[in-house]
Protein backbone atom coordinates (compact mmCIF):
# COMPACT_ATOMS: atom_id res chain seq x y z
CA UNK A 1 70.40 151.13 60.58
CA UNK A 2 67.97 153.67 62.76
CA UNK A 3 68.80 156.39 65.38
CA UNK A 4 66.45 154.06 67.72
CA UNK A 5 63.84 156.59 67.47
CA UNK A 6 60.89 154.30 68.66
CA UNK A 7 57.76 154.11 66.49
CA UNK A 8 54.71 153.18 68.39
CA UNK A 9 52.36 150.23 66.95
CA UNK A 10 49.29 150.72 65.60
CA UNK A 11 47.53 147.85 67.42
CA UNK A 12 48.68 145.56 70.01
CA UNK A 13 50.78 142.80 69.47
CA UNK A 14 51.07 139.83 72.36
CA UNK A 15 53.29 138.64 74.66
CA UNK A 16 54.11 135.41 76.15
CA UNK A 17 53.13 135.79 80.09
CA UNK A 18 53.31 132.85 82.38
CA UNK A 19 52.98 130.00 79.47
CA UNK A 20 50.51 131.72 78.00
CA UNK A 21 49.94 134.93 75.68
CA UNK A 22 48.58 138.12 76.97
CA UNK A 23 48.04 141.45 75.28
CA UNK A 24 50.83 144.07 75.68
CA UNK A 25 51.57 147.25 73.44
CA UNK A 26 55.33 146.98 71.97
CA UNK A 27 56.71 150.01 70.02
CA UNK A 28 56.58 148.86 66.08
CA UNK A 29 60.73 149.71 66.54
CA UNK A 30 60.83 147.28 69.45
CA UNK A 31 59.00 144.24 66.89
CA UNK A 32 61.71 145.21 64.15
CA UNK A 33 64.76 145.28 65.83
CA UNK A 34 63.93 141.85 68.05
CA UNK A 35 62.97 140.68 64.50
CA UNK A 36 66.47 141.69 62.73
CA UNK A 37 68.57 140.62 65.75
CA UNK A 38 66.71 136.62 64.68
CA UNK A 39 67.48 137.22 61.29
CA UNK A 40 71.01 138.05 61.68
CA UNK A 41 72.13 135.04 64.61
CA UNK A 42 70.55 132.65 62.99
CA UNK A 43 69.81 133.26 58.92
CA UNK A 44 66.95 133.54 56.99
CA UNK A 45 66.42 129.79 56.04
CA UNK A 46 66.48 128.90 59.84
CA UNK A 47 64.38 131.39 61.03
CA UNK A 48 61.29 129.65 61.02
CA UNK A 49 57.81 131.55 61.78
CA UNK A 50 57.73 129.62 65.35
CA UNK A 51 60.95 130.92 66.39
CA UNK A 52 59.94 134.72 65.70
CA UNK A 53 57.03 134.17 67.14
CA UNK A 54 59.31 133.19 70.79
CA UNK A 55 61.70 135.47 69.90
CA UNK A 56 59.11 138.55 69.56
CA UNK A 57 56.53 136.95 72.43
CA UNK A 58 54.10 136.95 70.10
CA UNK A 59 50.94 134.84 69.11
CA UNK A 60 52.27 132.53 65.87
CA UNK A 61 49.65 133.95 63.53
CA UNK A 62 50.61 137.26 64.67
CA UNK A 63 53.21 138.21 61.79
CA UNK A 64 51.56 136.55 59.60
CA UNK A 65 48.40 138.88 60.01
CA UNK A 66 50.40 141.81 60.57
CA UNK A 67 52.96 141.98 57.92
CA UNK A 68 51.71 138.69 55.43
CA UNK A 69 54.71 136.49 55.43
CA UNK A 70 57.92 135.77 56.65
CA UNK A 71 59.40 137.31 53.43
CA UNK A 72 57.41 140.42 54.18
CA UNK A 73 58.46 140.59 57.74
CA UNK A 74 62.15 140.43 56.56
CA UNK A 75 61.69 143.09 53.90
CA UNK A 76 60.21 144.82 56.94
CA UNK A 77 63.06 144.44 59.22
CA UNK A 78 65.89 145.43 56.47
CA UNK A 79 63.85 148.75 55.59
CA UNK A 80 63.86 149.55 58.97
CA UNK A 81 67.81 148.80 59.81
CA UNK A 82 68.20 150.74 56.97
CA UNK A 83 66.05 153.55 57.06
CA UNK A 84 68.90 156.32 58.16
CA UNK A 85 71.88 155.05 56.56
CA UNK A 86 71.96 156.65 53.28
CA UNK A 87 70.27 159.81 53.92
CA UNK A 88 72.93 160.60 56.31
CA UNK A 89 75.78 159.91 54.39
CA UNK A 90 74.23 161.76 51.63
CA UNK A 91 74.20 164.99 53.92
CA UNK A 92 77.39 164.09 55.05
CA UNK A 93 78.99 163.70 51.50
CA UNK A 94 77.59 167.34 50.94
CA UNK A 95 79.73 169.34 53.10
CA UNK A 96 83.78 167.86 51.41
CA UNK A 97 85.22 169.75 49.57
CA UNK A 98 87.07 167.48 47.21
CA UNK A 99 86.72 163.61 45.87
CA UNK A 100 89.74 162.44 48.30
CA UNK A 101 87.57 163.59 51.37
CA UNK A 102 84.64 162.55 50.33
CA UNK A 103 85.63 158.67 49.82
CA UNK A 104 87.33 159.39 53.36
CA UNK A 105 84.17 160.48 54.88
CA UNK A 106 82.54 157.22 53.01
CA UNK A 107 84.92 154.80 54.34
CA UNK A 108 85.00 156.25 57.98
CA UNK A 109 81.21 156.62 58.17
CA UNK A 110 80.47 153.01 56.26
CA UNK A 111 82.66 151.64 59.26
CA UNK A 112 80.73 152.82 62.31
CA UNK A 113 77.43 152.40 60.84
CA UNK A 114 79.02 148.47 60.56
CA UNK A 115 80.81 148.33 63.55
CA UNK A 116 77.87 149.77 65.83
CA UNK A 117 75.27 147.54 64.26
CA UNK A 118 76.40 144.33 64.23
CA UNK A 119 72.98 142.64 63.33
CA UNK A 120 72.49 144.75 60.17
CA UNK A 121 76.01 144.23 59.26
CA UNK A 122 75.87 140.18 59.68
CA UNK A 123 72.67 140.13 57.76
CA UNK A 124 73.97 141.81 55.09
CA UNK A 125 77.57 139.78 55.48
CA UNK A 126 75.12 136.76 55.14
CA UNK A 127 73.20 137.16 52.29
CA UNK A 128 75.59 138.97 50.25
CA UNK A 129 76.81 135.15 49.83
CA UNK A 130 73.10 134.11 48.19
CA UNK A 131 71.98 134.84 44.61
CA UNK A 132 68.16 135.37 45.77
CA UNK A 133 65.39 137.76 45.77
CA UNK A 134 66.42 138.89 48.89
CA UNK A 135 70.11 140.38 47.92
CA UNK A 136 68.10 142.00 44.68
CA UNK A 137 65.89 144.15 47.87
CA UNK A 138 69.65 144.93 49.75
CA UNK A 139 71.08 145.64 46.10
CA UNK A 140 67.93 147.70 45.10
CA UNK A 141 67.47 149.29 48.96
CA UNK A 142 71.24 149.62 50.14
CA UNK A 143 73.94 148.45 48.16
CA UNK A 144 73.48 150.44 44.94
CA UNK A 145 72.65 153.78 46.34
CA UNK A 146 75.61 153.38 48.43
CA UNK A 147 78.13 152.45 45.15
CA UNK A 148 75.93 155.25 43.49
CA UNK A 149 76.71 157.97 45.87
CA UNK A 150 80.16 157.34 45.69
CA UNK A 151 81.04 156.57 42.24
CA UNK A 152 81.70 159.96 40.50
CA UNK A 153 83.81 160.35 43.30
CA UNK A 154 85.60 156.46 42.91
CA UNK A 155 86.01 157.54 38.78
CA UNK A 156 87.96 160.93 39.75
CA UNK A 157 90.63 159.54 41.85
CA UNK A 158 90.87 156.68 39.40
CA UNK A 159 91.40 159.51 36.70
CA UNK A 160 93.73 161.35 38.68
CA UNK A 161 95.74 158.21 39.44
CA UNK A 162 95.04 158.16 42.87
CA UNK A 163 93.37 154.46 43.13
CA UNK A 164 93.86 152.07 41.46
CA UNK A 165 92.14 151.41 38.19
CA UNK A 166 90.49 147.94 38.65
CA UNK A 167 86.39 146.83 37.89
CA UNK A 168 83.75 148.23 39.99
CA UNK A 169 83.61 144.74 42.02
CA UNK A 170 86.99 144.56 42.85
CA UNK A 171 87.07 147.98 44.84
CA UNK A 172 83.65 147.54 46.32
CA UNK A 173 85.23 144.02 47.98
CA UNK A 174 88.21 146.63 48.77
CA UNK A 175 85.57 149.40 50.29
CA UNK A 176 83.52 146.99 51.75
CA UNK A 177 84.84 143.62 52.97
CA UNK A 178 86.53 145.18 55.77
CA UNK A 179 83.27 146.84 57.24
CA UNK A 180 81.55 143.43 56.59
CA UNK A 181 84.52 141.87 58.82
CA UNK A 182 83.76 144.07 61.76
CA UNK A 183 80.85 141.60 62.52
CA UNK A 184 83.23 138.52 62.93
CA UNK A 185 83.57 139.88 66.59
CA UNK A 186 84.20 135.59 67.42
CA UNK A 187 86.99 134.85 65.26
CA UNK A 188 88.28 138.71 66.70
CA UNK A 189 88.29 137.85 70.26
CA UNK A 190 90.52 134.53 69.33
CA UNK A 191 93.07 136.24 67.47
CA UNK A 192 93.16 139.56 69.72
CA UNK A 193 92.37 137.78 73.54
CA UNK A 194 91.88 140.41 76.21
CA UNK A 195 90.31 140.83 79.15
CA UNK A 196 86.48 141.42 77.15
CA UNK A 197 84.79 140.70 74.31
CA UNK A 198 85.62 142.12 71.21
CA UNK A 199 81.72 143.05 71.29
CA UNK A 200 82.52 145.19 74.55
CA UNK A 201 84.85 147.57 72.86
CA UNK A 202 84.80 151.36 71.95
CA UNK A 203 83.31 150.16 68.57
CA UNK A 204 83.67 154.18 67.20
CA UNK A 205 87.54 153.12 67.81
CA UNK A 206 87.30 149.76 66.20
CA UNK A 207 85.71 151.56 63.08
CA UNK A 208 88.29 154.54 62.84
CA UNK A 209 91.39 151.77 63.25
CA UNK A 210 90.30 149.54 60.35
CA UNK A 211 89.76 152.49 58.10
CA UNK A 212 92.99 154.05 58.53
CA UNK A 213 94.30 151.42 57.40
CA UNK A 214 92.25 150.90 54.64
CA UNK A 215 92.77 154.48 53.46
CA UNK A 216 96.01 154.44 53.85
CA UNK A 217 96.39 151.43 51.38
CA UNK A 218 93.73 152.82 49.19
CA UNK A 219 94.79 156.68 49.55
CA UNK A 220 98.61 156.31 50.51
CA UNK A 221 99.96 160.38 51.24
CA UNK A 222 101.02 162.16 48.80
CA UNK A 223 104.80 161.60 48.25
């Protein structure tokens, strides 16, 4: 998950012109994102080397003499999604004052980093189902400094009796299965019809709705 910021390439990938492939310089951001966008429609099993090769406009040996493999191009593509995520909530968990904000400021900030990046968020929704070498990267890269950065804070409220005392699984599902939802923008638009897409909306707003209502199940007010 980036700020966009693009990074130039260091050599020249090609492009698909007219049937056939001519030279053209694409930022190195551009080549990432186009590849995580093919990653997260259509999986990594089905994302054959051919189809990232149309999907980028790119010569087919191109990836593989730029990054090595498809597995290396995927590794790639998740360190760049995820390149700003953590460091950012890190700086933001710095500045509450107390563990109730702070798993606030988790929540709410987990959501829009979900909700405004849907391809991240279905790759992750995707292979958080598979027991391969690619959820150890996501566990090793993402998920664990995110349940890190967060825990101290998770075992203080359980101590206080604020949340619930359950196993660390259960209240990540609790954390995080609602900001994994905010990709399932299809199954949104059929129960919620409306004059757009659910893709089309404020998707700040869409974030900030689900977690009050997650917090206020998880972190009811004080009676």
């Amino acid at each position: 998950m980036t700020d966009g910021t693009p990074r130039e390439a260091p050599e020249a990938p090609e492009a698909r012109a007219r049937g056939k492939y001519a030279p053209v310089r694409l930022p190195e951001s551009e080549i990432l994102r186009r590849g995580l966008d093919t990653f997260a429609e259509l999986g990594y099993a089905a994302t054959t080397m051919r189809e990232l090769a149309r999907r980028l406009g790119v010569s087919h040996n191109f990836i593989h003499e730029r990054y090595g493999s498809k597995d290396d191009f995927w590794r790639a593509v998740v360190d760049f999604g995820l390149q700003d995520g953590q460091p950012a909530l890190d700086r933001l968990l710095t500045d509450c004052h107390d563990a109730e904000e702070r798993l606030r400021a988790a929540i709410i900030y987990l959501y829009r980093l979900a909700a405004n990046d849907s391809a991240m968020n279905r790759l992750l929704t995707d292979e958080s189902t598979r027991d391969s070498s690619r959820l150890d990267y996501l566990h090793q890269q993402f998920i664990k400094p995110f349940w890190d950065s967060i825990e101290p804070t998770v075992s203080s409220l359980m101590a206080a009796g604020r949340i619930p005392r359950v196993p660390a699984h259960i209240l990540y599902f609790a954390v995080t299965g609602p900001a994994l939802a905010l990709a399932q923008d299809p199954i949104a638009d059929r129960l919620s019809p409306g004059d757009r897409p659910t893709a089309q909306h404020d998707r700040t707003a869409m974030a900030d709705a689900l977690s009050a209502v997650v917090l206020h199940g998880l972190l009811p007010p004080h009676a």
